[in-house]
C-alpha atoms as a PDB file:
ATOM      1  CA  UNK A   1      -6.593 -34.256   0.571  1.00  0.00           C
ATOM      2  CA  UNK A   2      -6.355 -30.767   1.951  1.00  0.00           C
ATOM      3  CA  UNK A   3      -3.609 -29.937   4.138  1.00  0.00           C
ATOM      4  CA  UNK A   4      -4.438 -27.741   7.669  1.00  0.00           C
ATOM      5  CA  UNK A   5      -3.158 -24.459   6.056  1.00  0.00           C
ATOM      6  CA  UNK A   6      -5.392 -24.864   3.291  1.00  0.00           C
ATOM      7  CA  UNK A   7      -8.405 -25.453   5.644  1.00  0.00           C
ATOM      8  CA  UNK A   8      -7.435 -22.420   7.738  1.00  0.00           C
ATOM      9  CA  UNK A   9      -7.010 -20.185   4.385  1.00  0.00           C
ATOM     10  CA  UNK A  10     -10.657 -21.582   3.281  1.00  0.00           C
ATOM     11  CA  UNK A  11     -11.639 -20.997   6.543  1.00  0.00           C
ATOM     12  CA  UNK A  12     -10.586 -17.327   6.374  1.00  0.00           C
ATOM     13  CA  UNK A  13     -11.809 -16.591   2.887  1.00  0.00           C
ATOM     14  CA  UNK A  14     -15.511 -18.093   4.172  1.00  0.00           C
ATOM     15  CA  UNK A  15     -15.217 -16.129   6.954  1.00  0.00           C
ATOM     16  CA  UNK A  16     -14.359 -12.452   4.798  1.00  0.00           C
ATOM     17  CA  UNK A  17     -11.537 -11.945   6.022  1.00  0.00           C
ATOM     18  CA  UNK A  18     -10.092 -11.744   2.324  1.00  0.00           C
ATOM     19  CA  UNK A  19     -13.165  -9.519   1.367  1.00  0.00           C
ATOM     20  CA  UNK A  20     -14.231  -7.396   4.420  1.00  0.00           C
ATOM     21  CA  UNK A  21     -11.330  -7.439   7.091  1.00  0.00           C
ATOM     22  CA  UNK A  22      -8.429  -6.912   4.979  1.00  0.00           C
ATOM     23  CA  UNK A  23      -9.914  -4.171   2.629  1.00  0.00           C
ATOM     24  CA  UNK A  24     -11.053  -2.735   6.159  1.00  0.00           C
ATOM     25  CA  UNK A  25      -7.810  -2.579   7.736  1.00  0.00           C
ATOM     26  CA  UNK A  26      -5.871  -1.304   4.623  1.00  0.00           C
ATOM     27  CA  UNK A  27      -7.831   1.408   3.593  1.00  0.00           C
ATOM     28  CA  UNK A  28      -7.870   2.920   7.467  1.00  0.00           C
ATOM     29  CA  UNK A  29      -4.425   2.441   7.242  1.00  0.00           C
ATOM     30  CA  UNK A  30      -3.507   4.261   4.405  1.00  0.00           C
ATOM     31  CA  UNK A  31      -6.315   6.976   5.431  1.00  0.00           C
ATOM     32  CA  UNK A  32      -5.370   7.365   8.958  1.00  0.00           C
ATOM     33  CA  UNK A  33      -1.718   7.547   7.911  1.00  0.00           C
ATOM     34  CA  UNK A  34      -2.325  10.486   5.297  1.00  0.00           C
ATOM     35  CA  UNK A  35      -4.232  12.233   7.522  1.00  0.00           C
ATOM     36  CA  UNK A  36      -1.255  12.058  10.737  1.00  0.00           C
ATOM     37  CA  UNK A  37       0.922  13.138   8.147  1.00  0.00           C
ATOM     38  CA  UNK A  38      -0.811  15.993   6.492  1.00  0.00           C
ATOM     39  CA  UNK A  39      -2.717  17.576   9.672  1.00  0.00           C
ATOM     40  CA  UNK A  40      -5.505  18.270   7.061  1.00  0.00           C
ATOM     41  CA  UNK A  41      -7.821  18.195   9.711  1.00  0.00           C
ATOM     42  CA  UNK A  42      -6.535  20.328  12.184  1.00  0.00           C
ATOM     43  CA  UNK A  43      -3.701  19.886  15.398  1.00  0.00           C
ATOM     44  CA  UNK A  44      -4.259  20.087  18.881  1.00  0.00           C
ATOM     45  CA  UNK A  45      -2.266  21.279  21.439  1.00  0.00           C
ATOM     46  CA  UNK A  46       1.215  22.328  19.729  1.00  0.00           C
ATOM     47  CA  UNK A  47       1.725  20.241  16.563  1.00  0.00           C
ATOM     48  CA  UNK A  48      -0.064  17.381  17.368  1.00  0.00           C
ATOM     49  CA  UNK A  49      -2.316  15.738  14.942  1.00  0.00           C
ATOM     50  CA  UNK A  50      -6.448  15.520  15.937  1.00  0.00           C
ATOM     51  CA  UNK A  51      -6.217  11.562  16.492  1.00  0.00           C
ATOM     52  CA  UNK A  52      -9.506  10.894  17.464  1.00  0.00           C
ATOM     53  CA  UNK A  53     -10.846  12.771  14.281  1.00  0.00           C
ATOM     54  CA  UNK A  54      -8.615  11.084  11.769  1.00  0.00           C
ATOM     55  CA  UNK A  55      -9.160   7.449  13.456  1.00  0.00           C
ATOM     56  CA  UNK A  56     -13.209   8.246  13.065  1.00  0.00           C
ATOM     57  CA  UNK A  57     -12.820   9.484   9.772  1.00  0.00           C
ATOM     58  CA  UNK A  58     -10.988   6.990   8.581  1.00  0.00           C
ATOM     59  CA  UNK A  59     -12.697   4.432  10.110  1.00  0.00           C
ATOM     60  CA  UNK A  60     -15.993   5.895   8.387  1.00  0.00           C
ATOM     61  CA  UNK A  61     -13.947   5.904   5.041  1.00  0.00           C
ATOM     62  CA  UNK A  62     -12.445   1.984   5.546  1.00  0.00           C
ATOM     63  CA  UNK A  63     -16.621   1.281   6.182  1.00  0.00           C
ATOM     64  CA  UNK A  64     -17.705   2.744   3.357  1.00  0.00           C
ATOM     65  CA  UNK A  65     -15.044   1.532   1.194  1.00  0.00           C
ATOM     66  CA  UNK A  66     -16.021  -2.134   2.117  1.00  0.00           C
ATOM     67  CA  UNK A  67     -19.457  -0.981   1.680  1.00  0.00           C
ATOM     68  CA  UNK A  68     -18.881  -0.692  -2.061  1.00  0.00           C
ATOM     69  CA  UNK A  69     -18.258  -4.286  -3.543  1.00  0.00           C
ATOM     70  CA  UNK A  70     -16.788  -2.852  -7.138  1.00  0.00           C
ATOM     71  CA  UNK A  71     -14.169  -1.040  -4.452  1.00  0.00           C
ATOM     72  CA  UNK A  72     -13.261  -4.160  -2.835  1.00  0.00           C
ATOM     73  CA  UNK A  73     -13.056  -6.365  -6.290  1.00  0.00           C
ATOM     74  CA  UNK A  74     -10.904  -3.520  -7.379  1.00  0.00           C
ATOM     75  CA  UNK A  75      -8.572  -3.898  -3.994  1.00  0.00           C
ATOM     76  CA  UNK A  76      -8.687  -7.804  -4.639  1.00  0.00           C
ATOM     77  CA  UNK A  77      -7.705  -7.635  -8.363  1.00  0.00           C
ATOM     78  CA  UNK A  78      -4.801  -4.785  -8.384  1.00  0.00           C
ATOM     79  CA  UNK A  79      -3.240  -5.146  -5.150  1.00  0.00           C
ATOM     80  CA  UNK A  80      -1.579  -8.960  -6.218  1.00  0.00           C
ATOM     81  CA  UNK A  81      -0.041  -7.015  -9.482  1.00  0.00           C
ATOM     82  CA  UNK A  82       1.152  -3.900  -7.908  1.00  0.00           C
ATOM     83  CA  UNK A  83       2.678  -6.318  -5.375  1.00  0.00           C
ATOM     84  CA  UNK A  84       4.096  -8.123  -8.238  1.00  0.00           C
ATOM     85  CA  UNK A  85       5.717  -4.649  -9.588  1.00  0.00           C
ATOM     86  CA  UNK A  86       6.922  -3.721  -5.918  1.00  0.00           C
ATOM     87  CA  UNK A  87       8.877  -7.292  -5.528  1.00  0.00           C
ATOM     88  CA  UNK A  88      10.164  -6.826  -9.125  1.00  0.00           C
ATOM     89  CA  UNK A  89      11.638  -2.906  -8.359  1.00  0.00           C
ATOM     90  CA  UNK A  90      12.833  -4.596  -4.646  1.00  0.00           C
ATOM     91  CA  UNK A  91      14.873  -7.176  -6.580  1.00  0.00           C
ATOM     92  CA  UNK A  92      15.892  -4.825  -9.218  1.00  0.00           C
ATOM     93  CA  UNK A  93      17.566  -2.584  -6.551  1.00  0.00           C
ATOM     94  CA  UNK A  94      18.763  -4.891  -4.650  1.00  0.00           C
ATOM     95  CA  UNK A  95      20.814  -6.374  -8.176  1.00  0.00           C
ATOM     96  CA  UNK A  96      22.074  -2.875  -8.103  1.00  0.00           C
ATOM     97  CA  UNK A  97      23.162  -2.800  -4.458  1.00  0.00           C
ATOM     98  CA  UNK A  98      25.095  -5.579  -4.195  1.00  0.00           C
ATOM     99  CA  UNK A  99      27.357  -3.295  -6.805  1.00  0.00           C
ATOM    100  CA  UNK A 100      28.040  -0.465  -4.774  1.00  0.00           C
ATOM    101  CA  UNK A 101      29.159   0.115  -0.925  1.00  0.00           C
ATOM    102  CA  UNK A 102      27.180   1.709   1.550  1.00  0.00           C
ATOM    103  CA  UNK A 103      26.234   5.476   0.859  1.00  0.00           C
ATOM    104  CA  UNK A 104      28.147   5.538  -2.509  1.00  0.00           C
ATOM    105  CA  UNK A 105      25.212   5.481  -4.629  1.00  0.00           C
ATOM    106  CA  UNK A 106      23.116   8.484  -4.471  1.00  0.00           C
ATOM    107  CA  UNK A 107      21.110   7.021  -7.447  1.00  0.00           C
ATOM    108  CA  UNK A 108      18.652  10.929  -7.967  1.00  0.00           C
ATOM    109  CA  UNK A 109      21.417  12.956  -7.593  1.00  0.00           C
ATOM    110  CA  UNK A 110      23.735  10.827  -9.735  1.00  0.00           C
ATOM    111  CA  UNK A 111      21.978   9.089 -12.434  1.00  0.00           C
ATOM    112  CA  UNK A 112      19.158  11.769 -13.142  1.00  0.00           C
ATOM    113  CA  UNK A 113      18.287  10.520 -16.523  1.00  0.00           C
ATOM    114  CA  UNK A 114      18.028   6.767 -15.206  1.00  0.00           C
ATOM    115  CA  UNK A 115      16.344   8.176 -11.759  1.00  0.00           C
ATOM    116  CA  UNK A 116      13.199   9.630 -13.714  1.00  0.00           C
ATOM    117  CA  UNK A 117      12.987   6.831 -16.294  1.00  0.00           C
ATOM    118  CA  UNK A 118      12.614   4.307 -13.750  1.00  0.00           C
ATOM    119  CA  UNK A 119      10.086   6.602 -12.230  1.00  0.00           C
ATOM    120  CA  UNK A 120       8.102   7.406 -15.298  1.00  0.00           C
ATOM    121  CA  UNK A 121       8.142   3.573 -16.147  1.00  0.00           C
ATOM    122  CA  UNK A 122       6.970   2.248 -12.269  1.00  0.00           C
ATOM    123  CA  UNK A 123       4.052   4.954 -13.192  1.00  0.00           C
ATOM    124  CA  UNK A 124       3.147   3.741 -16.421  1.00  0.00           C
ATOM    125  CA  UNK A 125       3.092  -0.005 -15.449  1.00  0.00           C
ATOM    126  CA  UNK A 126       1.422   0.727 -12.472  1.00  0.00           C
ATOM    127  CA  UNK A 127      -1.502   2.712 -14.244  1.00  0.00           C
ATOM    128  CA  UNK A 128      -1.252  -0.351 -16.721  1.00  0.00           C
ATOM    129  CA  UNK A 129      -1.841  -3.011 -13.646  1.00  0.00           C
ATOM    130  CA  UNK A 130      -4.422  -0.664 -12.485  1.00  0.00           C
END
């Protein structure tokens, strides 16, 4: 017997939210946010970003993106893992918090060595998960 929450979750998944509405809203996310941040395609008035060209190309980018099913199944496949590897990092710093007090570990400055493996490694699993 299927519970409410599993009906709703079905429900969403038939609908596309899972494959069209998600993918959507994560790639104009990341898009839109790179482009506020960089200015790439121009400021107006003082330093202030173009918004109404980065939210249409963006949004134009998010549309084609869904457009392309292999994008999507590639969204739908990594993202879980790389999740996976994010949580796993989280907890792993966290272990290492609960060592230290507040501002006393400057982990670059003072553990170089460590600082870059840790780096180098997140890179290689995550071009593994990808």
């Amino acid at each position: 017997m299927a519970s409410p929450l599993q009906n709703a979750v079905q429900f969403f998944k038939d609908f596309g939210l899972f494959d069209v509405v998600l993918p959507f809203l994560l790639v104009f996310a990341l898009v839109f946010a790179i482009l506020e941040k960089t200015r790439i395609l121009g400021t107006e008035k003082g330093d202030i970003p173009k918004r109404n060209l980065n939210t249409l190309v963006a949004f134009v980018i998010g549309m084609l993106t869904i457009a392309t099913n292999k994008v999507v199944n590639a969204i739908n496949v990594a993202l879980p893992n790389i999740i996976l590897v994010i949580v796993t990092f989280v907890a792993f710093l966290l272990m290492i918090g609960v060592f230290f007090k507040t501002e006393e570990l400057n982990f670059r400055e003072q553990h170089k060595a460590f600082f870059y493996g840790f780096l180098v490694l997140s890179l290689i699993i995550l071009a593994l998960v990808i």
